[in-house]
Protein backbone atom coordinates (compact mmCIF):
# COMPACT_ATOMS: atom_id res chain seq x y z
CA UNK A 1 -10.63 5.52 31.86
CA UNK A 2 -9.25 1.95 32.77
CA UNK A 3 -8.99 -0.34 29.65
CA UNK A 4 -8.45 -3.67 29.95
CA UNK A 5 -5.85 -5.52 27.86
CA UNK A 6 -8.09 -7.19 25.45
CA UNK A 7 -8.88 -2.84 24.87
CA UNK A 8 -5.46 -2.97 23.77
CA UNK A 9 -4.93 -5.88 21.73
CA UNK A 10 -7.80 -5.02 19.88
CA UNK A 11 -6.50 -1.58 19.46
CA UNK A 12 -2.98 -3.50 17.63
CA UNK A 13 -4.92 -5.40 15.26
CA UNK A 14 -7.54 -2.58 14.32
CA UNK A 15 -4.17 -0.24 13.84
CA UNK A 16 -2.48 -3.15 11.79
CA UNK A 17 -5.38 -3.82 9.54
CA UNK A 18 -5.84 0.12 9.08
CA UNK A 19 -2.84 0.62 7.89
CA UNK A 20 -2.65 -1.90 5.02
CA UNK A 21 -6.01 -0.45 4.15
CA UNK A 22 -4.45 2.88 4.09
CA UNK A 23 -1.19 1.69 2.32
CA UNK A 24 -3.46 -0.58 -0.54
CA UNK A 25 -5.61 1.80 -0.99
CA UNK A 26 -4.30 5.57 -0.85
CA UNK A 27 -0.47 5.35 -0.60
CA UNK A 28 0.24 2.87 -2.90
CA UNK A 29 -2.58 1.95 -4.75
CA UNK A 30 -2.33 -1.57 -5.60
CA UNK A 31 -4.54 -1.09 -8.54
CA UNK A 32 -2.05 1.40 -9.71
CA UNK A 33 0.98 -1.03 -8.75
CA UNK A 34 -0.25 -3.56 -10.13
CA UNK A 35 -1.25 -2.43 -13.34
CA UNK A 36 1.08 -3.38 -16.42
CA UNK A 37 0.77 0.04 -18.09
CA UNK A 38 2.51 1.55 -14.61
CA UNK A 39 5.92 3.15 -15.59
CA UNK A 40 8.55 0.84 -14.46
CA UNK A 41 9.84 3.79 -11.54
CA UNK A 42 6.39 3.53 -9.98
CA UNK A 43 7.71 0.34 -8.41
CA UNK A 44 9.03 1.12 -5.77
CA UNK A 45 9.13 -0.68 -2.45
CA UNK A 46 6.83 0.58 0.37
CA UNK A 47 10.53 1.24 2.70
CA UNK A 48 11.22 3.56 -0.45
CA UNK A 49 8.21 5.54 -0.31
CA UNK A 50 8.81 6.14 3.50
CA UNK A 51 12.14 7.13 2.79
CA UNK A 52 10.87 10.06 0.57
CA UNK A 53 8.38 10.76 2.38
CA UNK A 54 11.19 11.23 5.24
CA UNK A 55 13.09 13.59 3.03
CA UNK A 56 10.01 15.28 1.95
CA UNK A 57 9.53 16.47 4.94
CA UNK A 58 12.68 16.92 6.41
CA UNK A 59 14.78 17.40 3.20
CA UNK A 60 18.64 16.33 4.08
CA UNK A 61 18.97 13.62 6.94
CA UNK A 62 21.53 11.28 8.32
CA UNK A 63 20.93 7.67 8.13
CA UNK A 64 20.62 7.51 12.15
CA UNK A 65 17.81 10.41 11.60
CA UNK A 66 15.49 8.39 8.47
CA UNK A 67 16.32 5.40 10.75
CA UNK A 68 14.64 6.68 13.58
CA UNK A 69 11.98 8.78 11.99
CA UNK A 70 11.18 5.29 10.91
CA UNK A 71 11.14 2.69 13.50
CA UNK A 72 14.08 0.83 11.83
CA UNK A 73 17.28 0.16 12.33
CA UNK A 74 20.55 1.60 9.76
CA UNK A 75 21.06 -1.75 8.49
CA UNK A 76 17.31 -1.85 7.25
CA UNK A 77 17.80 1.13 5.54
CA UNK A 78 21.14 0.36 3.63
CA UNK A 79 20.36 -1.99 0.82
CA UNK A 80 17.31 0.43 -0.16
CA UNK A 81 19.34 4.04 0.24
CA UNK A 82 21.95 2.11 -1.90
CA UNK A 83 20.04 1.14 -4.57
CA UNK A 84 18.39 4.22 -4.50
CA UNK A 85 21.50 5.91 -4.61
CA UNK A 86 22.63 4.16 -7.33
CA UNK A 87 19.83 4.50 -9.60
CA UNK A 88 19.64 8.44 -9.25
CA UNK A 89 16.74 9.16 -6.79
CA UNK A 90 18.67 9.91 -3.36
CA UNK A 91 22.55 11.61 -3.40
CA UNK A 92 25.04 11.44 -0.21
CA UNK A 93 26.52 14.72 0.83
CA UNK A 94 29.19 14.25 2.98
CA UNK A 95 30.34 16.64 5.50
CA UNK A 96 33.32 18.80 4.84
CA UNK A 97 34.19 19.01 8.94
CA UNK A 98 33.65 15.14 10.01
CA UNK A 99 33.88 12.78 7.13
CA UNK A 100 31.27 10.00 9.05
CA UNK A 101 28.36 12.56 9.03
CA UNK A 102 26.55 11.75 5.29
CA UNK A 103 23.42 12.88 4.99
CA UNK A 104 20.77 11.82 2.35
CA UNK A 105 18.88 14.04 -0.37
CA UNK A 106 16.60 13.75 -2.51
CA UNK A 107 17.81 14.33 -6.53
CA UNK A 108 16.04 16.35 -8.88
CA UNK A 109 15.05 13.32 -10.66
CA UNK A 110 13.51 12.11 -7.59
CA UNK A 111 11.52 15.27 -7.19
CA UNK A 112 10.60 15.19 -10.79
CA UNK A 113 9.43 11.44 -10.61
CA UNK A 114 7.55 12.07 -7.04
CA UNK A 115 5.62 15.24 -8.95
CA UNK A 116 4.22 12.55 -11.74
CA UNK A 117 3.46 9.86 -9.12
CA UNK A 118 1.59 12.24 -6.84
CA UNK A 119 -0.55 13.33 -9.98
CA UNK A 120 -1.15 9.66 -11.21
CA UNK A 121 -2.14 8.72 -7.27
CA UNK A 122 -4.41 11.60 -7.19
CA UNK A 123 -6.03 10.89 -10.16
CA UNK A 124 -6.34 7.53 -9.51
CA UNK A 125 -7.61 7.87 -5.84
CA UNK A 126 -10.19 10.24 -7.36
CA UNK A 127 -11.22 7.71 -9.36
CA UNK A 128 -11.55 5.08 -6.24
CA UNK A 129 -13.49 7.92 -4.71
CA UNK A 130 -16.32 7.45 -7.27
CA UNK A 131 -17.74 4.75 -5.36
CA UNK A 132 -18.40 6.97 -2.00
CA UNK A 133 -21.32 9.76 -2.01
CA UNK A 134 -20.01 13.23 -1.16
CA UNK A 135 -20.94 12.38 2.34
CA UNK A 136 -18.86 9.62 3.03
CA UNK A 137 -15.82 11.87 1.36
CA UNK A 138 -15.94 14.45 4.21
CA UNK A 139 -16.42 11.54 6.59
CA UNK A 140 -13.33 9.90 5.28
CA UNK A 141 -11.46 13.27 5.11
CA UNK A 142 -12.67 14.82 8.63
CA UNK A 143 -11.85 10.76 10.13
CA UNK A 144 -8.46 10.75 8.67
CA UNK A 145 -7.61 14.43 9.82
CA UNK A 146 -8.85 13.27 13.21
CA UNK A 147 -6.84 10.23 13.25
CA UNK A 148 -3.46 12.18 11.79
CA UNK A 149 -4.48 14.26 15.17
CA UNK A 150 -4.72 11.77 17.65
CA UNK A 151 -1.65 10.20 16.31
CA UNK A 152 0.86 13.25 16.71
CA UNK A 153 -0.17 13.17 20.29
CA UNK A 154 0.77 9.79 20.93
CA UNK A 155 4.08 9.28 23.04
């Protein structure tokens, strides 16, 4: 199939505007953000909720590794894995053979925080879901499981 480049820069701003939509509106609600009767450890920053998801995923990683997984550079990542550090979420492990290898971990207290958020999104995204018929829920699923698809092929 030959695509011109207007295909393509078309494609960029459909992707960019689908992703906010997807961050607003099941990541990170901003209803539920937004809200003043949010705990105060729901707030965190949309580079912290990547980072977790990293871990999640992969459970202990490097910076080099969460950088990459990513798209961002180490320095990007500091300031947030420090804070995070340093309020209890995330823990460095350093390595016992080569002192510059740290990795990053999740906490218990991260785990127990991510278990309440999940539940609160969930609810709250079932909520949001009121407004589609059952229809348009297994169009939304099946689309999204689709696009998750399509993505992991992608170079």
């Amino acid at each position: 199939m030959n695509y011109n480049g207007n295909f393509y820069n078309t494609l960029g701003d459909l992707s960019s505007k689908v992703l906010v939509l997807l961050q607003s509106k099941l990541v990170r609600p901003n209803g539920l953000h937004h809200n003043s009767k949010s705990k105060e450890y729901f707030n965190f920053m949309a580079v912290d909720t990547l980072i977790f998801v990293a871990l999640e995923e992969n459970g202990e990683m490097t910076m080099t590794q969460i950088a990459t997984k990513l798209g961002v550079s180490n320095q990007r990542l500091t300031r947030p894995v420090n804070k995070l550090v340093k309020n209890g979420y995330l823990r460095r492990i350093y390595d016992e053979n080569n002192r510059r290898i740290i990795k990053i971990t999740a906490t218990q207290k991260l785990k127990d925080v991510s278990m309440e958020y999940n539940k609160t999104v969930n609810d709250y995204i079932s909520y949001s879901l009121q407004n589609l018929s059952e229809n348009e829920v297994d169009t939304l699923y099946r689309d999204l499981d689709e696009i998750f698809g399509l993505l992991n092929k992608l170079k």
